[in-house]
Protein backbone atom coordinates (compact mmCIF):
# COMPACT_ATOMS: atom_id res chain seq x y z
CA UNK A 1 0.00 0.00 0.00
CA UNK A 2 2.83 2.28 0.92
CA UNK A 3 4.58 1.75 -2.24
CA UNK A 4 1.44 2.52 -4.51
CA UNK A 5 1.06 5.74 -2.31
CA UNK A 6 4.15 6.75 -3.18
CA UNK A 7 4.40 5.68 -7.26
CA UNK A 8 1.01 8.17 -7.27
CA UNK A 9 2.87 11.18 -5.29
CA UNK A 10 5.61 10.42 -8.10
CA UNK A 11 3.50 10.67 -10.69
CA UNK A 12 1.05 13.56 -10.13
CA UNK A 13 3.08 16.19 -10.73
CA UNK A 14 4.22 14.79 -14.13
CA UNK A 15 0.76 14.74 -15.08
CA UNK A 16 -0.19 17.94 -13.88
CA UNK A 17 2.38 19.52 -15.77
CA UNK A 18 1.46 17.60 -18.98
CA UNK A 19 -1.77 18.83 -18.52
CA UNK A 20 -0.67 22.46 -18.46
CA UNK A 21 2.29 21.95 -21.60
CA UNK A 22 0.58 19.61 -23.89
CA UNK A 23 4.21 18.82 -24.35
CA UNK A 24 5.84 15.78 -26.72
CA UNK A 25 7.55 14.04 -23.98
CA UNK A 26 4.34 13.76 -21.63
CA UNK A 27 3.56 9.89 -21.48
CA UNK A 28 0.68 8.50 -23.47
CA UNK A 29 0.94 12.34 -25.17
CA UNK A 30 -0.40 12.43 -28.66
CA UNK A 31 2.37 13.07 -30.49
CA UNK A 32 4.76 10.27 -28.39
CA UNK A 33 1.56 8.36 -29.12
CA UNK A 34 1.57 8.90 -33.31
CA UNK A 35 5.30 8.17 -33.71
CA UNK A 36 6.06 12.02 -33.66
CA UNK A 37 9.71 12.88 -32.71
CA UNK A 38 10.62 16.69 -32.04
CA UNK A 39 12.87 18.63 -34.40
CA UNK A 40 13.27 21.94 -31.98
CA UNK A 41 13.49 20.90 -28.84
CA UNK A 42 12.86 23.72 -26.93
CA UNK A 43 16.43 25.14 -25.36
CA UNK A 44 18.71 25.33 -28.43
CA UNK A 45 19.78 24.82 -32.02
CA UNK A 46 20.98 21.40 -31.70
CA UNK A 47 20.06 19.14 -35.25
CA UNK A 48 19.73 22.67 -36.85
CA UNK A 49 22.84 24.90 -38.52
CA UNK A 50 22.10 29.09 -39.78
CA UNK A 51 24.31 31.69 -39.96
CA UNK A 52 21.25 33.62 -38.78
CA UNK A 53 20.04 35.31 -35.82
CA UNK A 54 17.53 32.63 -34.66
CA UNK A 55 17.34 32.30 -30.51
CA UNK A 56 16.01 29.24 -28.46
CA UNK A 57 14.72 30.20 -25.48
CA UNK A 58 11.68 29.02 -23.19
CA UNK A 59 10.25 26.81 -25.68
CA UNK A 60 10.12 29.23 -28.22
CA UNK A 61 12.17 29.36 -31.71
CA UNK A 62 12.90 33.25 -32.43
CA UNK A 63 13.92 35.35 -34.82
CA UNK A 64 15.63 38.45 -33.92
CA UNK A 65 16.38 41.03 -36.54
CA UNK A 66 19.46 42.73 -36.98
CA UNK A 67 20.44 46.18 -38.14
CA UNK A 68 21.04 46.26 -42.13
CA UNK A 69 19.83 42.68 -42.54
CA UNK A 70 16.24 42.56 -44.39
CA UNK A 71 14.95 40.78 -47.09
CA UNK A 72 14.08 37.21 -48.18
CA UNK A 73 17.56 36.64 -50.40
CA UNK A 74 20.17 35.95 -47.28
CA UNK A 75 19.75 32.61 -47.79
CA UNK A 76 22.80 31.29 -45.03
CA UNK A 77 20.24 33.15 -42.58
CA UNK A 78 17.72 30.71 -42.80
CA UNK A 79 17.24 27.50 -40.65
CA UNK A 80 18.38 24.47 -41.45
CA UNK A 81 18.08 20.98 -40.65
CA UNK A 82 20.78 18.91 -40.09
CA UNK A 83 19.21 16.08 -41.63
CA UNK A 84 17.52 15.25 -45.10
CA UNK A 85 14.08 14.19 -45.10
CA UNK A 86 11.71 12.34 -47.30
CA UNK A 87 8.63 11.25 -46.87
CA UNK A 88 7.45 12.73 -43.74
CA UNK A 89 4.52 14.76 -41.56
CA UNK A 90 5.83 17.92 -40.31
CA UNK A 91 3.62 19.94 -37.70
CA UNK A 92 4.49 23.13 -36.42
CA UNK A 93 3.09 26.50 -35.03
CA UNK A 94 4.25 30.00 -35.22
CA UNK A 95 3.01 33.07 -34.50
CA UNK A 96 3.64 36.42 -37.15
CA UNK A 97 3.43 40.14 -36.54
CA UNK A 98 1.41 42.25 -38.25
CA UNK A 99 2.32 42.05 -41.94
CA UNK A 100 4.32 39.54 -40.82
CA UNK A 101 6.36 37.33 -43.61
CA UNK A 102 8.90 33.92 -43.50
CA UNK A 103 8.20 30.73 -45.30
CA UNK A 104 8.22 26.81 -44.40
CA UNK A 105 11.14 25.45 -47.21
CA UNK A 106 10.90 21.68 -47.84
CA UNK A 107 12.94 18.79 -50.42
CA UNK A 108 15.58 21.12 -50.51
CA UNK A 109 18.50 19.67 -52.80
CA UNK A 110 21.95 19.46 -50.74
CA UNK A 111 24.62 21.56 -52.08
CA UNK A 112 27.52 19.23 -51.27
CA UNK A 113 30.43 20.13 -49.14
CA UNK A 114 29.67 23.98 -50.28
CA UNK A 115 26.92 25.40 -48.18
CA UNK A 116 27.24 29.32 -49.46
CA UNK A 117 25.60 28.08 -52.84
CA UNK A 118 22.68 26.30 -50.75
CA UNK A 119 19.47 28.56 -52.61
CA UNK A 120 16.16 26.69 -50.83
CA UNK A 121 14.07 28.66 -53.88
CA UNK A 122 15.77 27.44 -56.21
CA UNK A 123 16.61 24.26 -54.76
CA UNK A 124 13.58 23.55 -52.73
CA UNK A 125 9.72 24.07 -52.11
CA UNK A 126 8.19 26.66 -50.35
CA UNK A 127 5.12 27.13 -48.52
CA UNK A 128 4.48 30.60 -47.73
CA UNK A 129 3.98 32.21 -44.12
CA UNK A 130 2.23 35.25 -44.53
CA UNK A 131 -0.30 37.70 -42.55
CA UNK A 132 -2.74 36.93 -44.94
CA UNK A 133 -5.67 38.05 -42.64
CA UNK A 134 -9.23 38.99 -44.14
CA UNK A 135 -8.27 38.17 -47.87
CA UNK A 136 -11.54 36.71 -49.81
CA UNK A 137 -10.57 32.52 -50.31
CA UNK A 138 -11.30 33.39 -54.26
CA UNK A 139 -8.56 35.91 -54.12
CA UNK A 140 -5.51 34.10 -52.48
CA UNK A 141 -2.55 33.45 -54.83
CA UNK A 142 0.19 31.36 -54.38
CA UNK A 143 2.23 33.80 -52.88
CA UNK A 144 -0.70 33.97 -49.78
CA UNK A 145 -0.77 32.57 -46.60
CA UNK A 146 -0.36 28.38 -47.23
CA UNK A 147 0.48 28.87 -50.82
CA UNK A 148 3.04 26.52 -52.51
CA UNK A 149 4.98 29.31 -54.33
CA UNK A 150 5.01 29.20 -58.12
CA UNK A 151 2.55 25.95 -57.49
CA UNK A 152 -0.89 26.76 -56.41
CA UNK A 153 -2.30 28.86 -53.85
CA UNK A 154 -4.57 27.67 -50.41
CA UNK A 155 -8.14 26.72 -51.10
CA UNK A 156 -9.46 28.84 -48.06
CA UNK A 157 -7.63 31.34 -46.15
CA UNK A 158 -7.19 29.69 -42.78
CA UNK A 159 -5.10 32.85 -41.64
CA UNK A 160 -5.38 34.04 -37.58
CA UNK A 161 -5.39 37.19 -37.06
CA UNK A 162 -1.61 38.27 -36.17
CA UNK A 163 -0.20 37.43 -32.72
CA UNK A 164 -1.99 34.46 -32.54
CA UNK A 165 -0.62 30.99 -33.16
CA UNK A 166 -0.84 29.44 -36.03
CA UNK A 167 -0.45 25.38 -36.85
CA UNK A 168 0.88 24.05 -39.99
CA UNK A 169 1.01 20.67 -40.55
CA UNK A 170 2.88 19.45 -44.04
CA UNK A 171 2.36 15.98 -45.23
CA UNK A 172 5.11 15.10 -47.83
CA UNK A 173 4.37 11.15 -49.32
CA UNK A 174 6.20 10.08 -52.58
CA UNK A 175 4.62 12.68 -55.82
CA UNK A 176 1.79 13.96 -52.70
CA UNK A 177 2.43 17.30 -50.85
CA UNK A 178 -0.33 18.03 -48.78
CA UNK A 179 -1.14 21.16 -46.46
CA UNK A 180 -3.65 21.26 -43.19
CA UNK A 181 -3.52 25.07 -41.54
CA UNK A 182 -5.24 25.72 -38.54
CA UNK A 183 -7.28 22.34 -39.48
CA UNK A 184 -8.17 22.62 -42.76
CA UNK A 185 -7.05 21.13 -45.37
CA UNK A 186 -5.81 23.43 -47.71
CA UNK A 187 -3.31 21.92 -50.48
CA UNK A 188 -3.61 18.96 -51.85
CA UNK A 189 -0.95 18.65 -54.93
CA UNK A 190 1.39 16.09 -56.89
CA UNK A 191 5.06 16.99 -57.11
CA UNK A 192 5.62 15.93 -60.27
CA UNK A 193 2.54 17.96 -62.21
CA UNK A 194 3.43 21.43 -61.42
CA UNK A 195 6.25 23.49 -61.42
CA UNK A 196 8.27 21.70 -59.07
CA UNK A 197 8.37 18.71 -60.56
CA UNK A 198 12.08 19.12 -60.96
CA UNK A 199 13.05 18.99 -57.29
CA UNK A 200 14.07 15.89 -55.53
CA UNK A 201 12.19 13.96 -53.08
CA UNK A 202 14.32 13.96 -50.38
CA UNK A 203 16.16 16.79 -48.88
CA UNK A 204 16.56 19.70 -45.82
CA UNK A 205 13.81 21.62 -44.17
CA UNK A 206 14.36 25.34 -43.41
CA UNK A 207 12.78 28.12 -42.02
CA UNK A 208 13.03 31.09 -43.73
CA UNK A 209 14.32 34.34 -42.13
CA UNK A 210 12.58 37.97 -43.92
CA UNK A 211 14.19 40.17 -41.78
CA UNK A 212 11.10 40.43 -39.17
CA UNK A 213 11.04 39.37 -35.85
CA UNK A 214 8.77 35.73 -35.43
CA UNK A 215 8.29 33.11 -33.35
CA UNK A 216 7.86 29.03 -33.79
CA UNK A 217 7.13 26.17 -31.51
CA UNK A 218 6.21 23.25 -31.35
CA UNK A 219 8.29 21.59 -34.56
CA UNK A 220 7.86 17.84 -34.74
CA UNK A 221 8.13 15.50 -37.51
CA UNK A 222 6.81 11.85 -38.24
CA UNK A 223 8.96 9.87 -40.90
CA UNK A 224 7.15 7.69 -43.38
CA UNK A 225 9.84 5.34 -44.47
């Protein structure tokens, strides 16, 4: 009897605190549960590489801008994993300020031993992250909010307004890229149909820095095969 007293005074306060975090490494947690692993986990950059100003801290994935350094084309700034992926279910969340701009890069081709030519436009797939809020569904191009860029744009603008979190989930299975955003399904395209048919199946996953101050949390990722 004493020792079941104590294995409950043991446990509680892991599952009260589960309760509160919703966290990955909770037991019987959903995403330990679905055979999700994290990519970020929470407290650094470890399994990532950028020559960017990204900051871990408290859970959350930030980026802080610098002085002089705008734009989407500083492509070293971005995020990168450390590790090639290919068929895969990537969920994340992040949270945008007003006008707020950065991009989810997937299949992105490795550059070799030469990481200064890496180009994840060129090389890779976007999906765009973009304060898309109060744009008609009938009006969103690919360039929206949960557009694959120079591919197709969402079917419904899922879009919170900004400071509010926002969940992605990416589904990437053989020739099938799929989208969900805030729980609808929004993309639902073949590789190999549109115009980036001629990027490769398996590669990194970045997150791309525009210069403006965001936050992410919450990156996990399922592998397929």
């Amino acid at each position: 009897m004493l020792n079941r007293l104590l294995l409950v005074l043991l446990v509680l306060p892991t599952l009260a605190a589960c309760s509160t975090s919703g966290g990955s490494d909770c037991p019987g947690s959903k995403s330990t549960a679905s055979g999700f692993v994290p990519l970020f986990n929470g407290k650094d950059l470890a399994g990532w590489k950028t020559e960017g100003n990204w900051v871990a801290e408290d859970g959350l994935l930030e980026i802080r801008p610098v002085k002089g350094k705008h734009g989407w084309k500083r492509y070293q700034d971005y995020l990168y994993t450390e590790k090639q992926y290919g068929n895969y279910v990537l969920s994340l969340e992040y949270r945008l300020p007003p006008k707020g701009n950065s991009g989810l890069h997937f299949r992105i081709a490795d550059p070799g031993d030469d990481w200064s030519k890496i180009d994840p436009v060129a090389q890779g797939i976007e999906c765009q992250i973009l304060d898309s809020l109060g744009k008609p569904d009938d009006k969103m191009s690919h360039h929206d909010h949960g557009g694959i860029i120079r591919t197709q744009p969402a079917s419904k603008n899922m879009s919170k307004p900004a400071g509010e979190w926002n969940k992605m989930v990416l589904t990437c299975d053989g020739q099938t890229i799929k989208v969900v955003l805030n729980g609808e399904g929004i993309i639902n395209i073949q590789q190999d149909q549109g115009a980036m048919k001629d990027r490769p199946l398996k590669g990194y996953i970045a997150l791309q820095d525009h210069g403006q101050q965001l936050w992410f949390r919450n990156i996990k990722i399922k592998e397929l095969d």
